[in-house]
PDB file of N, CA and C in Angstrom:
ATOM      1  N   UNK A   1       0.830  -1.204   0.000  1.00  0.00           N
ATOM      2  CA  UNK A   1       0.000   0.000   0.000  1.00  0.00           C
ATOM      3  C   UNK A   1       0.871   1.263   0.000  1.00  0.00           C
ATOM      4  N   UNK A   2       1.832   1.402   0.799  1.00  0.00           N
ATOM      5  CA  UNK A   2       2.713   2.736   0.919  1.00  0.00           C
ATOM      6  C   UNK A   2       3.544   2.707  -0.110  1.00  0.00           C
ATOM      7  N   UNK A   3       3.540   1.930  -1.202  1.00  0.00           N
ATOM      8  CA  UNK A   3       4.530   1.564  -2.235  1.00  0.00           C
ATOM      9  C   UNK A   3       3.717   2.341  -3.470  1.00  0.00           C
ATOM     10  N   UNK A   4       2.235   2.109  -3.124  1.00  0.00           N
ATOM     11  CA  UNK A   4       1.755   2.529  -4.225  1.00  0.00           C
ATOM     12  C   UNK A   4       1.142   4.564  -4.144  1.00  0.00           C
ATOM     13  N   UNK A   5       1.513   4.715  -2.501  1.00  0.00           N
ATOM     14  CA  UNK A   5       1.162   6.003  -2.268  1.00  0.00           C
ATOM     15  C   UNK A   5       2.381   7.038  -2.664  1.00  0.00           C
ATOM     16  N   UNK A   6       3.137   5.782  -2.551  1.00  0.00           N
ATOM     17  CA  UNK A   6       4.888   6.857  -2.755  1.00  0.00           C
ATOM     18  C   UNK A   6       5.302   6.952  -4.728  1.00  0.00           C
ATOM     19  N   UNK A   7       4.259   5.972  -5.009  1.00  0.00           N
ATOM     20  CA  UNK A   7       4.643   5.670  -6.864  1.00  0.00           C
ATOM     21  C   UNK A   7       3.678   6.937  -6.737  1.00  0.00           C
ATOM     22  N   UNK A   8       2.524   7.081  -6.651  1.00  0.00           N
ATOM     23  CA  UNK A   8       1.298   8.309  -6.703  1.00  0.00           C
ATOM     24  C   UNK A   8       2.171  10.079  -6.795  1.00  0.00           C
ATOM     25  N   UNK A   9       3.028   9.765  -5.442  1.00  0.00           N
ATOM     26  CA  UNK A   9       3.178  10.976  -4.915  1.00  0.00           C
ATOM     27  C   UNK A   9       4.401  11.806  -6.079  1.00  0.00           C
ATOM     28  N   UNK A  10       5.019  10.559  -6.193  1.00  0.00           N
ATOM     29  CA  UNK A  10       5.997  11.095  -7.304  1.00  0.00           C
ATOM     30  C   UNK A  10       5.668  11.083  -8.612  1.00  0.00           C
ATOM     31  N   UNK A  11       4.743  10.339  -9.145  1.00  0.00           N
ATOM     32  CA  UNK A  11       3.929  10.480 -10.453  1.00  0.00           C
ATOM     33  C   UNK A  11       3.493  12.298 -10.016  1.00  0.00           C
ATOM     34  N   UNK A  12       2.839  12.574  -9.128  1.00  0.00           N
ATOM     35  CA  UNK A  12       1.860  13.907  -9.354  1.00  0.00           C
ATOM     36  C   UNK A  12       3.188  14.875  -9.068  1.00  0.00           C
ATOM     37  N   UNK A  13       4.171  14.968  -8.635  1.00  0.00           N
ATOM     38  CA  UNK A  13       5.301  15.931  -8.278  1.00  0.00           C
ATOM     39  C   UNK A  13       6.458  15.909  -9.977  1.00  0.00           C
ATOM     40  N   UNK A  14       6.327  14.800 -10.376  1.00  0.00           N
ATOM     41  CA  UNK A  14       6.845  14.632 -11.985  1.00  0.00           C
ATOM     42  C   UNK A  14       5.406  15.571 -13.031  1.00  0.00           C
ATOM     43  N   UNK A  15       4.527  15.277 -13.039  1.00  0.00           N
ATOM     44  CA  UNK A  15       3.367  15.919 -13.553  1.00  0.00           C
ATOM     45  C   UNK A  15       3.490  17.513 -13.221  1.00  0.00           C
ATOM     46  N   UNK A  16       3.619  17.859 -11.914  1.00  0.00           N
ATOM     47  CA  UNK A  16       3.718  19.251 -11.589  1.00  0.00           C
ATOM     48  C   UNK A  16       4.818  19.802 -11.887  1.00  0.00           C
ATOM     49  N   UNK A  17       6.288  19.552 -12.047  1.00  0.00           N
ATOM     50  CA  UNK A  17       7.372  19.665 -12.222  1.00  0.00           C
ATOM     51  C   UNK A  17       7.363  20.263 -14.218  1.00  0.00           C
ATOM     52  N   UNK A  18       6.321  19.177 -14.618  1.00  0.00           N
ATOM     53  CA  UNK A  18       6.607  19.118 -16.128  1.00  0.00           C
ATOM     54  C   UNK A  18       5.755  20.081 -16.608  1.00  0.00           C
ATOM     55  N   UNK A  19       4.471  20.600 -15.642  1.00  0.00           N
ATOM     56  CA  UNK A  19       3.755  21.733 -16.282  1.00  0.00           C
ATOM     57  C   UNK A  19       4.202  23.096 -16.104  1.00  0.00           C
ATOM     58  N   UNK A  20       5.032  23.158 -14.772  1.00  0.00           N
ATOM     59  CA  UNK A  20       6.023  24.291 -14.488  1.00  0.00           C
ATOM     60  C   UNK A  20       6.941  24.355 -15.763  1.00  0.00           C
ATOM     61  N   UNK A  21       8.001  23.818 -16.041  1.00  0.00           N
ATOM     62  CA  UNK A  21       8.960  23.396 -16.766  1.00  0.00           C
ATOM     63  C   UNK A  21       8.551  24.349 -18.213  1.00  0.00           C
ATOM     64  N   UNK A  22       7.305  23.097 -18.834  1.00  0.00           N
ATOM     65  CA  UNK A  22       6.922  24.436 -19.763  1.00  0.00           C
ATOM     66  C   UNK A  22       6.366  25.545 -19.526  1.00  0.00           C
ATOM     67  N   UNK A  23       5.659  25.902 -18.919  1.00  0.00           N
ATOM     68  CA  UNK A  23       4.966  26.761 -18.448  1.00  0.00           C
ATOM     69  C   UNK A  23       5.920  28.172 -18.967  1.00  0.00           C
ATOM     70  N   UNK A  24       7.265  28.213 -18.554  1.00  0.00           N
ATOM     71  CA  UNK A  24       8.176  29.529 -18.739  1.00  0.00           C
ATOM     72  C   UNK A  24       8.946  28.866 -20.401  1.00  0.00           C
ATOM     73  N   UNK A  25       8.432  28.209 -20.810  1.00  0.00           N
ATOM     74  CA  UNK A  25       9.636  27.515 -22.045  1.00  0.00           C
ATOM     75  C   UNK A  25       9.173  28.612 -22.907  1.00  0.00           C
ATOM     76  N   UNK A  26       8.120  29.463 -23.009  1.00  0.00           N
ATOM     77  CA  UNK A  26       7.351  29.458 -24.194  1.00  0.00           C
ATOM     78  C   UNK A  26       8.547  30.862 -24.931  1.00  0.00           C
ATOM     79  N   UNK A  27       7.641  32.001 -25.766  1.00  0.00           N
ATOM     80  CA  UNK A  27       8.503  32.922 -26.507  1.00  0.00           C
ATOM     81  C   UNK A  27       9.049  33.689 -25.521  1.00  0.00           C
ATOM     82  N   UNK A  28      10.289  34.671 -25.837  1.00  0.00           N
ATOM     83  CA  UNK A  28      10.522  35.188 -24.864  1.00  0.00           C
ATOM     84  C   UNK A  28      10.150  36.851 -25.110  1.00  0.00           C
ATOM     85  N   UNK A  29       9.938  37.634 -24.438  1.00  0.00           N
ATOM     86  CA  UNK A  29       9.318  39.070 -24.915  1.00  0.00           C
ATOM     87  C   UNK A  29      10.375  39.892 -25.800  1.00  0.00           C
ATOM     88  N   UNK A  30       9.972  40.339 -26.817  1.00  0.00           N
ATOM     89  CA  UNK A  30      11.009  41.093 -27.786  1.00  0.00           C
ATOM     90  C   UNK A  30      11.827  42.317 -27.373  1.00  0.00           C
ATOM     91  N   UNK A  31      12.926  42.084 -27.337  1.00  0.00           N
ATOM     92  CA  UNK A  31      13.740  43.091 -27.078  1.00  0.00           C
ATOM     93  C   UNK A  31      13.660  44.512 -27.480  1.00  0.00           C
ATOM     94  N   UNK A  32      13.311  45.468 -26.847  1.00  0.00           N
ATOM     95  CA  UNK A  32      12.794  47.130 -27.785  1.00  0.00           C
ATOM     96  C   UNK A  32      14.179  47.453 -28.451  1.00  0.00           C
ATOM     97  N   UNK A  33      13.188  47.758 -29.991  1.00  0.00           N
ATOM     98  CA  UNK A  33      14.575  48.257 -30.861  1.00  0.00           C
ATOM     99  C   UNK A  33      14.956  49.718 -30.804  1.00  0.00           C
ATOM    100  N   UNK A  34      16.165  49.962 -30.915  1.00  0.00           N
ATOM    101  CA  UNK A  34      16.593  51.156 -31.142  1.00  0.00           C
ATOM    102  C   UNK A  34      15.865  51.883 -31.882  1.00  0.00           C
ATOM    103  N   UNK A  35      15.625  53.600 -31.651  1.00  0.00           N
ATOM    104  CA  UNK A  35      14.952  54.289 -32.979  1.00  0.00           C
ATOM    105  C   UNK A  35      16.260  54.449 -34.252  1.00  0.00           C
ATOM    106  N   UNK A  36      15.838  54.352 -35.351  1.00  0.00           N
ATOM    107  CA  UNK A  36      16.792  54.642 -36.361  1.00  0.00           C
ATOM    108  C   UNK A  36      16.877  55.973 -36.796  1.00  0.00           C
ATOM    109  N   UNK A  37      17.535  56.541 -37.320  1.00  0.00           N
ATOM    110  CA  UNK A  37      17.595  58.479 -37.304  1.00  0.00           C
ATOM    111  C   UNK A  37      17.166  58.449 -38.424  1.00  0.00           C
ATOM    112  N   UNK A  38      16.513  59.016 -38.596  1.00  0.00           N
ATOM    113  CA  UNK A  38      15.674  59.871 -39.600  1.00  0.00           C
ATOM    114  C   UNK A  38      17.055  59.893 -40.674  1.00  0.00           C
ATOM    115  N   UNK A  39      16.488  59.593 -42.162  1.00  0.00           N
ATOM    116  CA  UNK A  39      17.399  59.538 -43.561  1.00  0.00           C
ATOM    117  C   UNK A  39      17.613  61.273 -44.038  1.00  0.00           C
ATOM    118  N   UNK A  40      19.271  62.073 -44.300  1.00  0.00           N
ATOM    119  CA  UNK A  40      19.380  62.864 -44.553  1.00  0.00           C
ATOM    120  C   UNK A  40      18.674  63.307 -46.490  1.00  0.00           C
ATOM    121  N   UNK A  41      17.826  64.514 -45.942  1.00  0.00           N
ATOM    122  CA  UNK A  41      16.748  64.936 -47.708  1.00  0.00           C
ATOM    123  C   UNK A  41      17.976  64.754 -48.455  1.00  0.00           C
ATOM    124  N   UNK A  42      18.029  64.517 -49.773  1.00  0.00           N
ATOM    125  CA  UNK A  42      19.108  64.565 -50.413  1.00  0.00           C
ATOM    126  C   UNK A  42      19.431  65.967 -51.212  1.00  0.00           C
ATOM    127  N   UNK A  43      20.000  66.328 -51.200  1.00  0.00           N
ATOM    128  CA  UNK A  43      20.479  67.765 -51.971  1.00  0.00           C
ATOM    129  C   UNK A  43      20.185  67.509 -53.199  1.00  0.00           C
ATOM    130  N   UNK A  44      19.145  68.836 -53.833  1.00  0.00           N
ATOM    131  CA  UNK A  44      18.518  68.981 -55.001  1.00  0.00           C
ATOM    132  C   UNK A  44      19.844  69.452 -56.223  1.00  0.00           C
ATOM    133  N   UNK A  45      19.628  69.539 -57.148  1.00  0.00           N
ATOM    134  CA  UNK A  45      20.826  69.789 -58.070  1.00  0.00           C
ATOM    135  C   UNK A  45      20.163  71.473 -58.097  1.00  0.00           C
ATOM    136  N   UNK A  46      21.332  72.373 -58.552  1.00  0.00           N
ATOM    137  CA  UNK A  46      20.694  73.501 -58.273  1.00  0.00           C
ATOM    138  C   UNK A  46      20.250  73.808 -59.901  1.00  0.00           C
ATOM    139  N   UNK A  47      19.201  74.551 -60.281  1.00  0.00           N
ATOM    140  CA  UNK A  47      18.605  74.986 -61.399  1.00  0.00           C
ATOM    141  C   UNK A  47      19.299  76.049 -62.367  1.00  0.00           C
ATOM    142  N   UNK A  48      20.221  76.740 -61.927  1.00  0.00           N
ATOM    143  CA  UNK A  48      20.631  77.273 -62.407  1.00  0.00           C
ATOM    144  C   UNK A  48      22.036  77.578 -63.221  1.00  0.00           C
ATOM    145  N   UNK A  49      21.387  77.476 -64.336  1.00  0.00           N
ATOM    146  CA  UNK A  49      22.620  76.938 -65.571  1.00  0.00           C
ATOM    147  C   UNK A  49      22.663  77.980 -66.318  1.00  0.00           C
TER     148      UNK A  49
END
């Protein structure tokens, strides 16, 4: 009888162990990206020829 309470106890502590376990496996939160700087206007050719 205590053979089969002690197989029980560690079956449900393996079960709890394994839903913890994944529980944190999953994605991990995305790292915030840097802002990128704004692209310099490009210099117009000047019109006058």
């Amino acid at each position: 009888m205590w053979l089969l309470m002690i197989e029980a106890l560690v079956a449900f502590f393996l079960l709890a162990f394994i839903v913890w376990w994944t529980m944190y496996s999953g994605k991990t939160p995305p790292r915030p990206t840097r802002a990128l700087p704004e692209p310099k206007p490009e210099r117009q050719p000047d019109q006058a020829e």
